[in-house]
C-alpha atoms as a PDB file:
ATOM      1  CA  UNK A   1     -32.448   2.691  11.423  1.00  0.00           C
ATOM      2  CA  UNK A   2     -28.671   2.033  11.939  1.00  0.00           C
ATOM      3  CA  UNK A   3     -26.377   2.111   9.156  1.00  0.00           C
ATOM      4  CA  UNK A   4     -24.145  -0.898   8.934  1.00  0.00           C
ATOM      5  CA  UNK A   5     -20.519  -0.285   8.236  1.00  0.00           C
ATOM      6  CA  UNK A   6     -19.453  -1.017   4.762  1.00  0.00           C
ATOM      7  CA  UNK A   7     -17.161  -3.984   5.825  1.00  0.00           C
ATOM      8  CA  UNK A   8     -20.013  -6.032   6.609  1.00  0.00           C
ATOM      9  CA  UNK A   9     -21.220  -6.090   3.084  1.00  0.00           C
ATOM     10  CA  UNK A  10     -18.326  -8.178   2.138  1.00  0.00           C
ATOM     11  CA  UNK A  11     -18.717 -10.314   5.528  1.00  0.00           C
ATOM     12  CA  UNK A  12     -15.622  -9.002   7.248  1.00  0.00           C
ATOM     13  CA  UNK A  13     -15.297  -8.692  11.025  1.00  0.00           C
ATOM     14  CA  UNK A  14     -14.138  -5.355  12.111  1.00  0.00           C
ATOM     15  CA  UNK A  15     -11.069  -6.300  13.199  1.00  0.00           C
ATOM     16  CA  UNK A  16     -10.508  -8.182   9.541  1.00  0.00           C
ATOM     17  CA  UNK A  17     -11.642  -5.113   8.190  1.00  0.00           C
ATOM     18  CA  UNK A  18      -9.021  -3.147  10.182  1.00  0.00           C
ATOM     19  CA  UNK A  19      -6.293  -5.605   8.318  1.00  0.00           C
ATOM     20  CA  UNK A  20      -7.342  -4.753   4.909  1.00  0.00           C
ATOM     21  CA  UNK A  21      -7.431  -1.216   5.420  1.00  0.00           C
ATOM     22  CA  UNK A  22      -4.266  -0.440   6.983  1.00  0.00           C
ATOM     23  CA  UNK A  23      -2.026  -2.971   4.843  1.00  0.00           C
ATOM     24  CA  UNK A  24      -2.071  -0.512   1.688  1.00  0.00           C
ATOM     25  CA  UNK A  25      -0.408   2.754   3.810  1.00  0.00           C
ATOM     26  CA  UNK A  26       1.328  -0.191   5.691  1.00  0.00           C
ATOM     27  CA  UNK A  27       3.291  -1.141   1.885  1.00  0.00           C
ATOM     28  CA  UNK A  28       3.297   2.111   0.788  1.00  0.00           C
ATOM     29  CA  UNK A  29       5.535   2.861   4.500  1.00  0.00           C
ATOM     30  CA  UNK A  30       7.067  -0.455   4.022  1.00  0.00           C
ATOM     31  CA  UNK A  31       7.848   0.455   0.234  1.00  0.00           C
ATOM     32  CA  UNK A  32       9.554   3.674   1.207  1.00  0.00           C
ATOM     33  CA  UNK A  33      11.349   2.113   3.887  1.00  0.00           C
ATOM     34  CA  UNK A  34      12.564  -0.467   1.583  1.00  0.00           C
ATOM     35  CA  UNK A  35      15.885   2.202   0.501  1.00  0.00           C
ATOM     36  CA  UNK A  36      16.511   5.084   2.717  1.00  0.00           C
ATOM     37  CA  UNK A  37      17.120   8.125  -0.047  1.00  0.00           C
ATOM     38  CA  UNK A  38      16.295  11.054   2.271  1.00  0.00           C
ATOM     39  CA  UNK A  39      13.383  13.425   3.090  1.00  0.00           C
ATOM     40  CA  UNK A  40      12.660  15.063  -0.451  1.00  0.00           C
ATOM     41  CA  UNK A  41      12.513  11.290  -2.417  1.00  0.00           C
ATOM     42  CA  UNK A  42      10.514   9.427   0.508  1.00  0.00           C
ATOM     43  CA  UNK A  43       8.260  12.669  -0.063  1.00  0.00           C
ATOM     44  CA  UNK A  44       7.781  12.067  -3.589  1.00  0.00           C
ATOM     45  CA  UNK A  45       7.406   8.453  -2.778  1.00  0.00           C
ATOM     46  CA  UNK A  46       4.891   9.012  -0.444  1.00  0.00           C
ATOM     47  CA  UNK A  47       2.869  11.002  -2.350  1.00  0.00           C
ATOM     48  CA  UNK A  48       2.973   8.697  -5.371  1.00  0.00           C
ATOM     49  CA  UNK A  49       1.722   5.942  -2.752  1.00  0.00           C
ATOM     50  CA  UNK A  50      -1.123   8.005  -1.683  1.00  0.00           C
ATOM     51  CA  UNK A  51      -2.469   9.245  -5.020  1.00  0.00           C
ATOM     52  CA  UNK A  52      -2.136   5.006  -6.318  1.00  0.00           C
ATOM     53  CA  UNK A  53      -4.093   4.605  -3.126  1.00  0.00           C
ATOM     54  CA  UNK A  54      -6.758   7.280  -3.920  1.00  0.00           C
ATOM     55  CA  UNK A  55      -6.681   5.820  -7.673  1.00  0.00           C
ATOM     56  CA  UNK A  56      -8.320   3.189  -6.474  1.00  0.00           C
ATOM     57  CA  UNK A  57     -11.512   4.499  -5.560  1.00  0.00           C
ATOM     58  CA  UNK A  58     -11.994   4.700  -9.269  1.00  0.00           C
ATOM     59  CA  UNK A  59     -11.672   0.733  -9.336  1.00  0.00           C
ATOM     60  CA  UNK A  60     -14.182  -1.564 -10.945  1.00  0.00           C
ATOM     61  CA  UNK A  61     -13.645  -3.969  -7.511  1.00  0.00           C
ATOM     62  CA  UNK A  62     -16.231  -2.782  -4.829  1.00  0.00           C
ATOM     63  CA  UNK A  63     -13.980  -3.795  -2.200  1.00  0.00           C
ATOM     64  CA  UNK A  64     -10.778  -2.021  -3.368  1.00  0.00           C
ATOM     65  CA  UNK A  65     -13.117   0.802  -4.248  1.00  0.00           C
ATOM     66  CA  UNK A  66     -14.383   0.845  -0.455  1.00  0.00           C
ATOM     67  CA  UNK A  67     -10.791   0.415   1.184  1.00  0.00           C
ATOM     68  CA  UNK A  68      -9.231   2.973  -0.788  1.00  0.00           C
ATOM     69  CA  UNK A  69     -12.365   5.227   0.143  1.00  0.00           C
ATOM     70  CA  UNK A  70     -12.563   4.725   3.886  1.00  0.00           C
ATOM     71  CA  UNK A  71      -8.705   5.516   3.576  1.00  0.00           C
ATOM     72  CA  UNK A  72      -8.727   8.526   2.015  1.00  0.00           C
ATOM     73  CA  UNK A  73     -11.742   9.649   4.092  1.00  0.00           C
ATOM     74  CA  UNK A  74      -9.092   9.078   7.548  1.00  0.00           C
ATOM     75  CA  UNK A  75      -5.822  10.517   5.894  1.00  0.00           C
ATOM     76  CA  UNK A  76      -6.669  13.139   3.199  1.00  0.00           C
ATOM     77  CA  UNK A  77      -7.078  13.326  -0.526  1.00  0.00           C
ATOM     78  CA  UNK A  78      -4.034  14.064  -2.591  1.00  0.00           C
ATOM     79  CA  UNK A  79      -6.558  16.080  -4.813  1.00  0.00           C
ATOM     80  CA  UNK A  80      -7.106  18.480  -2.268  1.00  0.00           C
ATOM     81  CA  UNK A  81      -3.130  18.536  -1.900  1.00  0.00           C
ATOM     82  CA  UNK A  82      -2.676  16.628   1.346  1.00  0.00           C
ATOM     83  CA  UNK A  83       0.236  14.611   1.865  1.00  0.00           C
ATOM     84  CA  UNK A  84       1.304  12.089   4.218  1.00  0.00           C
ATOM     85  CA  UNK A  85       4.291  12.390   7.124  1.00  0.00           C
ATOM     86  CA  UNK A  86       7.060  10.838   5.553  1.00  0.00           C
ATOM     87  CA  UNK A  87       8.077   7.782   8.141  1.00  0.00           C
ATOM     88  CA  UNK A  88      11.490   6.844   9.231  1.00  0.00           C
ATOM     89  CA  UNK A  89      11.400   3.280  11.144  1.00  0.00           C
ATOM     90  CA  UNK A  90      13.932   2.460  13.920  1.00  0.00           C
ATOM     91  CA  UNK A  91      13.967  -0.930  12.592  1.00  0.00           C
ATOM     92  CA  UNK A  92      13.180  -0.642   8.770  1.00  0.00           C
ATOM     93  CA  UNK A  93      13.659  -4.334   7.795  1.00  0.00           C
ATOM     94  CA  UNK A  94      11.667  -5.055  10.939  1.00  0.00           C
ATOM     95  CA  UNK A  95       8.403  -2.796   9.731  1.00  0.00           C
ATOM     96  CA  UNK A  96       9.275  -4.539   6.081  1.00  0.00           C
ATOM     97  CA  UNK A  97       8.815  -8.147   7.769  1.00  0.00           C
ATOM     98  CA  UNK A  98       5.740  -7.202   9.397  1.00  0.00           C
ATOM     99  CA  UNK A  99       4.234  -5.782   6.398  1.00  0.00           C
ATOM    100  CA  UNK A 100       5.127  -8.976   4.128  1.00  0.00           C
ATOM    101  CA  UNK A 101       3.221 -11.037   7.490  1.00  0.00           C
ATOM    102  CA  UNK A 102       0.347  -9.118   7.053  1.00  0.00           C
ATOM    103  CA  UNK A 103      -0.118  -9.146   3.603  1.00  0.00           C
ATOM    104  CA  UNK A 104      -0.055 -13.170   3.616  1.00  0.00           C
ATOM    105  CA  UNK A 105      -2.151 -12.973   6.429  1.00  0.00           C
ATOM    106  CA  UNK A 106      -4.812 -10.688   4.119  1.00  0.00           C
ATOM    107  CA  UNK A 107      -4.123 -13.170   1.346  1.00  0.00           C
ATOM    108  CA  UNK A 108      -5.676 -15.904   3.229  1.00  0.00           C
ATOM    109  CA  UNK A 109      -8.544 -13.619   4.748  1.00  0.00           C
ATOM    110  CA  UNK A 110      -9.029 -12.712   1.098  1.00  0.00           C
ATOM    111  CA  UNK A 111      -9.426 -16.254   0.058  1.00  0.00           C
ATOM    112  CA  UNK A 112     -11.507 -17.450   2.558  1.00  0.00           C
ATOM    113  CA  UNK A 113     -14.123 -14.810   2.366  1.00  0.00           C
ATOM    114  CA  UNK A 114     -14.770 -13.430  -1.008  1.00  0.00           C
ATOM    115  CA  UNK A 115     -14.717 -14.777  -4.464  1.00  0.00           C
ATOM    116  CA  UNK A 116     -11.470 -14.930  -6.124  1.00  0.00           C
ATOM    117  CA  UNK A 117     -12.096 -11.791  -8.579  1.00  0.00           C
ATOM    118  CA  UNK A 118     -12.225  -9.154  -5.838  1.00  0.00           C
ATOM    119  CA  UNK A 119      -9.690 -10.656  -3.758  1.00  0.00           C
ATOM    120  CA  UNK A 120      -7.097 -10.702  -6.627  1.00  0.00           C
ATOM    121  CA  UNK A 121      -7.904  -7.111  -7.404  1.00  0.00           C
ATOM    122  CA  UNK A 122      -7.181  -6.133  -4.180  1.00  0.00           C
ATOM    123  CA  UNK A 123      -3.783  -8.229  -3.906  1.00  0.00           C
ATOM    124  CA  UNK A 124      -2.678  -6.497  -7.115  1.00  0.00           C
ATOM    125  CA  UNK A 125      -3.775  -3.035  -6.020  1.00  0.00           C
ATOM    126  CA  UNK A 126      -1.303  -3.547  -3.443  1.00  0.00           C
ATOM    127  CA  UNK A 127       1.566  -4.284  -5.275  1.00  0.00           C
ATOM    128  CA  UNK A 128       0.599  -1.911  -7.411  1.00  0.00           C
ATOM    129  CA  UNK A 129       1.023   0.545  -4.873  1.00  0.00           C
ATOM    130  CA  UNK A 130       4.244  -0.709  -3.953  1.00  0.00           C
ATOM    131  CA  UNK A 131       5.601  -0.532  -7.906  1.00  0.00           C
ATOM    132  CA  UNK A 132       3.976   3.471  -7.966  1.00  0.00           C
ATOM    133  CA  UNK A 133       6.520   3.869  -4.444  1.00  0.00           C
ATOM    134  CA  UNK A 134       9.162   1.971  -5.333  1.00  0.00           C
ATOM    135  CA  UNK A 135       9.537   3.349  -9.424  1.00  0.00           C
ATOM    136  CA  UNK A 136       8.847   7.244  -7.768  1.00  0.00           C
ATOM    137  CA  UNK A 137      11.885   8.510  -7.301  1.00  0.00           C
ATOM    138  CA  UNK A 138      15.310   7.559  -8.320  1.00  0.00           C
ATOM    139  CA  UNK A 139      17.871   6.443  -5.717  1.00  0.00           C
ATOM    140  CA  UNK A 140      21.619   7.467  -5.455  1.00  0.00           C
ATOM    141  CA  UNK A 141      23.278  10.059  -8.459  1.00  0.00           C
ATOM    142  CA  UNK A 142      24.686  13.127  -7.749  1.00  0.00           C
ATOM    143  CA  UNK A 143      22.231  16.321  -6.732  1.00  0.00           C
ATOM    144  CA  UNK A 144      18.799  14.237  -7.895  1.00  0.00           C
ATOM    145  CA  UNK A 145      20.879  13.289 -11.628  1.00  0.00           C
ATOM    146  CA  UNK A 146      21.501   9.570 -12.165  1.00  0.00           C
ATOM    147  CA  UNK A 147      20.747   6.865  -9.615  1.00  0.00           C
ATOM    148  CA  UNK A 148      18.685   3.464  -9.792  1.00  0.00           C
ATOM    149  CA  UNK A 149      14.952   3.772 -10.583  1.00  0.00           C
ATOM    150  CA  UNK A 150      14.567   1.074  -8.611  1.00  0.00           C
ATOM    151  CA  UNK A 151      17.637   0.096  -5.690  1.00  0.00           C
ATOM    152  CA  UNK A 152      17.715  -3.432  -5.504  1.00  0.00           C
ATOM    153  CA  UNK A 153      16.177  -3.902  -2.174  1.00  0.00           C
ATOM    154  CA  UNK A 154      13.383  -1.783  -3.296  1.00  0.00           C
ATOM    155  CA  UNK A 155      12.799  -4.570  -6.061  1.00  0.00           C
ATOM    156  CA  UNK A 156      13.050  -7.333  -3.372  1.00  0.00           C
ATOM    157  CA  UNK A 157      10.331  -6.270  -1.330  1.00  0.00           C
ATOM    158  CA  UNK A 158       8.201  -5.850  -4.220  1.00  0.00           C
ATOM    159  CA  UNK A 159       9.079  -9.213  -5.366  1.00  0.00           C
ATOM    160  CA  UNK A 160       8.211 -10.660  -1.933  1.00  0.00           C
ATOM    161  CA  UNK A 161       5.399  -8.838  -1.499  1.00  0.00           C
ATOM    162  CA  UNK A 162       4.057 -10.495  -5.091  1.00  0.00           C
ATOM    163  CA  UNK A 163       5.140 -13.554  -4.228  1.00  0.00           C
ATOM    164  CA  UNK A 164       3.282 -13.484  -0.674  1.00  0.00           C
ATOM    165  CA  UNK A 165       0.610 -12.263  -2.144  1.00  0.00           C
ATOM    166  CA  UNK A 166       0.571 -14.641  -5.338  1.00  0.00           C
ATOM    167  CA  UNK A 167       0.030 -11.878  -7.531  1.00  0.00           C
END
């Protein structure tokens, strides 16, 4: 007997599938993106992004549960120490736009498909992952002391991202 991929369980088509389980990297990239504070903060960023992501195999939602499994299980566990690339767009308010697209385009996937419980979990998960990125390391200061928490146009594409996501 065949086993069917997970994504069918929750009556997505593969290529909806594909959507849900790229967006969270996709807003943790985006999320980085959002300030440009060089390699050693993105890093930190990126690995607060990837453990939020692995966090959520842990979730009570089945279908955050199985995203954030399936995307572990293609870019490593941060338990077992693996880290992501750290990603520097040509165009980073052009990746940021395409994220935010995406994520209303999930948004109304999400609605359509499954009941309103699991769909919100997974909308907050992402901006959850976006607030873990975002809050990770602090932006401008002198030699890592002082500096924003949170640059301003980091807190904008959170904001948007809530707001397209109606979380």
């Amino acid at each position: 007997m065949i086993e069917q991929p997970a994504y069918t369980g929750f009556g997505f088509s593969d290529e909806e599938w594909g959507l849900l389980v790229g967006l969270p990297q996709s807003v943790l990239a985006a999320a980085a993106a959002a300030e440009s504070d060089g390699t050693r903060r993105t890093m930190a960023e990126n690995a607060a992004g990837l453990e939020t992501i692995a966090a959520g195999r842990e979730s009570a939602s089945p279908l955050v549960a199985a995203v954030a499994g399936e995307i572990v299980s293609r870019v490593g566990d941060p338990e077992a120490g693996e880290e992501l690339p750290v990603i520097t767009p040509d165009d980073p308010q052009a990746m940021i736009e395409d994220v935010l697209g995406r994520a209303g385009q999930a948004s109304v996937l999400l609605s359509s498909k499954i009941d309103e419980g699991q769909a919100g979990a997974y909308r907050h998960w992402l901006v959850e992952i976006a607030e873990q990125v975002v809050g990770a390391a602090a932006t401008g200061g002198i030699l890592g002391l002082g500096g924003d928490v949170v640059s301003d146009s980091e807190r904008r594409f959170r904001d948007r991202l809530a707001h397209v996501l109606n979380d």
